[in-house]
C-alpha atoms as a PDB file:
ATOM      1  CA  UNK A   1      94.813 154.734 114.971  1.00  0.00           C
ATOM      2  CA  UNK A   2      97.658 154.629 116.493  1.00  0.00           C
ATOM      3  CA  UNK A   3      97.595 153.176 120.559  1.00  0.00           C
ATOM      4  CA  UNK A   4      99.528 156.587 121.683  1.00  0.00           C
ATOM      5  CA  UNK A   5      97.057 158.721 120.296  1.00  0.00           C
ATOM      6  CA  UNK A   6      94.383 157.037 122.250  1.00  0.00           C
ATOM      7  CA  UNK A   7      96.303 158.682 124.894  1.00  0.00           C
ATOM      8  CA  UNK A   8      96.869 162.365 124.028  1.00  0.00           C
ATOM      9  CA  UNK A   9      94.654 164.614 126.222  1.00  0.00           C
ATOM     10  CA  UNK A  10      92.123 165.989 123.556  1.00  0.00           C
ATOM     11  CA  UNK A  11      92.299 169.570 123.159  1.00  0.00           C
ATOM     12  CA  UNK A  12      89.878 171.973 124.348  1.00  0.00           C
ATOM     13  CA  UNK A  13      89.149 173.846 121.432  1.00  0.00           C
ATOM     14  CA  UNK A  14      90.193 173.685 117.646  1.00  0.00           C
ATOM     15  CA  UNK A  15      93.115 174.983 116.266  1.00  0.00           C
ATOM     16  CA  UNK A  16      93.754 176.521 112.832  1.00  0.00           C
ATOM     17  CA  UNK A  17      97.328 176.372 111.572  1.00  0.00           C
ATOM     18  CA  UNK A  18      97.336 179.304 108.150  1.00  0.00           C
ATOM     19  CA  UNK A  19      99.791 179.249 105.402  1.00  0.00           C
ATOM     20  CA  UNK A  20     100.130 181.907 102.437  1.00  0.00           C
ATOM     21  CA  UNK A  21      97.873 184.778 104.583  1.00  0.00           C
ATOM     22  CA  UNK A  22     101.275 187.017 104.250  1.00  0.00           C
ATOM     23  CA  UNK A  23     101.561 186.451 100.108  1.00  0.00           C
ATOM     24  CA  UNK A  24      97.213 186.785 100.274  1.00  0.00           C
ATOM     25  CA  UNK A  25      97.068 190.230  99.319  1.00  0.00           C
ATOM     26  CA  UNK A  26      93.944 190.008 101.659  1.00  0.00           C
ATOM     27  CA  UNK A  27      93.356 192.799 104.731  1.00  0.00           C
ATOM     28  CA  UNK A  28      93.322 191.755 108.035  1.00  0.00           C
ATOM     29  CA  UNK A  29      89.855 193.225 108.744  1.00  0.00           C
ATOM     30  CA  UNK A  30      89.004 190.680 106.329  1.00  0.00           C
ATOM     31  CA  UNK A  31      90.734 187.925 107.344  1.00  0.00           C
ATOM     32  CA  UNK A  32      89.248 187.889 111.213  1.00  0.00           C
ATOM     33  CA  UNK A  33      85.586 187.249 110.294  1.00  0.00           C
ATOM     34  CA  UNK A  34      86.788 184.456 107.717  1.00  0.00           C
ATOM     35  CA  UNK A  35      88.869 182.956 110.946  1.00  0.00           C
ATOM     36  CA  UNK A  36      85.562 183.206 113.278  1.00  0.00           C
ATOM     37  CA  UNK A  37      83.514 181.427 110.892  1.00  0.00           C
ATOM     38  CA  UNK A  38      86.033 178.546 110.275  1.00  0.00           C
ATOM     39  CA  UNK A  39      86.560 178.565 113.882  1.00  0.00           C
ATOM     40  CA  UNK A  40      82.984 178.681 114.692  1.00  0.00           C
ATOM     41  CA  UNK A  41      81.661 175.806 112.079  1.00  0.00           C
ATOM     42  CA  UNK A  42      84.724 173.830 113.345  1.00  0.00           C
ATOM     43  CA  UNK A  43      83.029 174.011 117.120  1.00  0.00           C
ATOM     44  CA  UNK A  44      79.458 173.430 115.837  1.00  0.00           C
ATOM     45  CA  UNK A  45      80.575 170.286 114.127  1.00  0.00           C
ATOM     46  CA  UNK A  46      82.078 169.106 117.226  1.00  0.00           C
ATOM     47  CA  UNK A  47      85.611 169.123 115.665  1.00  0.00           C
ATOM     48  CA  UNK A  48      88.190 169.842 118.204  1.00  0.00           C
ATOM     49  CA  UNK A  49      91.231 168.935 116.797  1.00  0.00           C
ATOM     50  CA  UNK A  50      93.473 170.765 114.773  1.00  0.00           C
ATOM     51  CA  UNK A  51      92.778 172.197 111.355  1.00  0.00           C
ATOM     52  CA  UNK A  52      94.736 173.775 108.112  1.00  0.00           C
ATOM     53  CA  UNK A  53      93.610 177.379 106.181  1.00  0.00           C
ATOM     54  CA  UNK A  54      95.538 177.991 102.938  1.00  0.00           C
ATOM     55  CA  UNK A  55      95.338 181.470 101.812  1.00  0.00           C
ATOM     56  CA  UNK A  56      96.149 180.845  98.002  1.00  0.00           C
ATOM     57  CA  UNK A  57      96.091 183.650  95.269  1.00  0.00           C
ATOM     58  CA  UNK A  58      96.464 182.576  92.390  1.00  0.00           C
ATOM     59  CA  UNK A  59      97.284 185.715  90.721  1.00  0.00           C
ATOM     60  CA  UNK A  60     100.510 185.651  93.144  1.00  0.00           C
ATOM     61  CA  UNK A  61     101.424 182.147  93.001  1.00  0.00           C
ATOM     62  CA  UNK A  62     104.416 181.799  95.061  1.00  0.00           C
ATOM     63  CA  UNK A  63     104.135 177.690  94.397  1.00  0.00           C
ATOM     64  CA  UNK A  64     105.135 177.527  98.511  1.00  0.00           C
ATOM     65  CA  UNK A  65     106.205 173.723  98.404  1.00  0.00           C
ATOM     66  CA  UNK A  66     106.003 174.119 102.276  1.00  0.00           C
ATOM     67  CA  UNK A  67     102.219 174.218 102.112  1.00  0.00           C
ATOM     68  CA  UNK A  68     102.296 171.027  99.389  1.00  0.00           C
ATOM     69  CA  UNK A  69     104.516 169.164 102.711  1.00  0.00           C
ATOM     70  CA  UNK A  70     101.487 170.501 105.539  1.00  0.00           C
ATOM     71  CA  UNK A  71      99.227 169.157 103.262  1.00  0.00           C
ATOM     72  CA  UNK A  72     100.121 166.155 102.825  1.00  0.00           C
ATOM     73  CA  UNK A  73     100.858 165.744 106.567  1.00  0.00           C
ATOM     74  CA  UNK A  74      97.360 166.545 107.881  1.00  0.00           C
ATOM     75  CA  UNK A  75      95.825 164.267 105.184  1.00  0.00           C
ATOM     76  CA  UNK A  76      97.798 161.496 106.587  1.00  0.00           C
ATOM     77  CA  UNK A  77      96.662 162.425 110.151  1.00  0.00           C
ATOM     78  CA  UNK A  78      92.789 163.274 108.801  1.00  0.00           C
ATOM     79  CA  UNK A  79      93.014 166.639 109.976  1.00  0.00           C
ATOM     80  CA  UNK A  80      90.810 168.799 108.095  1.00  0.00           C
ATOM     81  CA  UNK A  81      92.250 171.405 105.302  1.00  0.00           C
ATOM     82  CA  UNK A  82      90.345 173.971 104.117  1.00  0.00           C
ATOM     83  CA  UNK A  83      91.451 177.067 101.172  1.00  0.00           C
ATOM     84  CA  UNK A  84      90.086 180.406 100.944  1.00  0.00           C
ATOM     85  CA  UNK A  85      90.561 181.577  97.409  1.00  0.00           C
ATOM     86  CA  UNK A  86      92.024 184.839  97.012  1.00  0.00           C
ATOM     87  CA  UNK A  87      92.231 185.182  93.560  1.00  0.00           C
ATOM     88  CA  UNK A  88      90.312 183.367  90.475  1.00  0.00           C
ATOM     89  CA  UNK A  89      91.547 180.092  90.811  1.00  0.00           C
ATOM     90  CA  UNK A  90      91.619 177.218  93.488  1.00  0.00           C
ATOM     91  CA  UNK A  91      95.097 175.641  94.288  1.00  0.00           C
ATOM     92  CA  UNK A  92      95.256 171.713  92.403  1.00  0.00           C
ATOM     93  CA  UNK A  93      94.339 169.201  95.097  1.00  0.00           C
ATOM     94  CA  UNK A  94      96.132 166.271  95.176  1.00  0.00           C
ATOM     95  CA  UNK A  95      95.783 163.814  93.147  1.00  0.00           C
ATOM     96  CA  UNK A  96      92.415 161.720  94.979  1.00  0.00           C
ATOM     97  CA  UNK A  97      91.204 164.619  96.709  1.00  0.00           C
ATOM     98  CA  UNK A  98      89.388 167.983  95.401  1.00  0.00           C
ATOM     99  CA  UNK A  99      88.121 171.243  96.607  1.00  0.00           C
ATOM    100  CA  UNK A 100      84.429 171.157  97.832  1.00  0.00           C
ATOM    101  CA  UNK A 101      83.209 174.502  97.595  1.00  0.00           C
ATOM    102  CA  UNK A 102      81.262 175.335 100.987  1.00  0.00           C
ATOM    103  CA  UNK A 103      78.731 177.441  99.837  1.00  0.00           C
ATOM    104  CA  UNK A 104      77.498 178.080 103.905  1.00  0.00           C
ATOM    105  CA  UNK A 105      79.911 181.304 103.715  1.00  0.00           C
ATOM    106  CA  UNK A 106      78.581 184.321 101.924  1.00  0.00           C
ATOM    107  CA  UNK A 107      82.140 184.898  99.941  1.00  0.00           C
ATOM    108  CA  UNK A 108      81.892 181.110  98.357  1.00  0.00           C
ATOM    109  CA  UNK A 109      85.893 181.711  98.821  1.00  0.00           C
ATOM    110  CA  UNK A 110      86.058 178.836 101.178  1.00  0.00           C
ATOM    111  CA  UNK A 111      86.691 175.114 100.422  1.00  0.00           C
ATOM    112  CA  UNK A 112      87.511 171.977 101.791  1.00  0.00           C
ATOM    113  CA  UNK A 113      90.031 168.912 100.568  1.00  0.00           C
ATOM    114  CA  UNK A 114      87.591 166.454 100.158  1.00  0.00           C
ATOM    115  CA  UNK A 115      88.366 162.854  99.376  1.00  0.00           C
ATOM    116  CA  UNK A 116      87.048 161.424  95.680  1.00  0.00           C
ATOM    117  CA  UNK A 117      84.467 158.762  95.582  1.00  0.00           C
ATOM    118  CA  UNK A 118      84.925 157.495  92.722  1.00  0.00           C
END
């Protein structure tokens, strides 16, 4: 940790930065209820930092290398990443990391970038 970010005024609530929701083929009408239930397990775990949602379809993979870059960045800073799966695959995690499915939302569209025990 860094002795600056001891300093940074912690924010009140989390954030969620989204990438690929435009390419997503999703609705918004479904997209709000996905963002209150990120938002809302992101508060009841006491997380209230910021956070990354990756809407990835693979049936319209754009390959964004932008969202390859964001991840990267918030690994680095141990910001939580999370995917929601549009279409019938999951993007490829990086290599040491992998998609946990979390199987607490109904869709079980939603994952997080989990580190590999090995």
């Amino acid at each position: 940790m860094k002795i600056f970010d001891f300093f940074k005024p912690k924010p009140a609530q989390p954030t969620i930065d989204t990438y690929g929701q435009a390419s997503s083929g999703i609705k918004e009408e479904q997209i709000q209820p996905v963002m209150e239930w990120l938002f809302a397990s992101l508060l009841n775990a006491g997380y209230f930092g910021k956070s990354h949602l990756i809407w990835y379809n693979s049936d319209n993979d754009s390959s964004d290398t932008s969202v390859e870059s964001e991840i990267k960045k918030a690994m680095r800073r141990d910001e939580p990443v999370f995917l929601y799966r549009c279409g019938g695959r999951v993007l490829l995690a990086p290599n040491g990391y992998y998609w946990r499915m979390m199987d607490e939302h109904p869709s079980m569209r939603i994952y997080q970038l989990e580190v590999k025990q090995d």
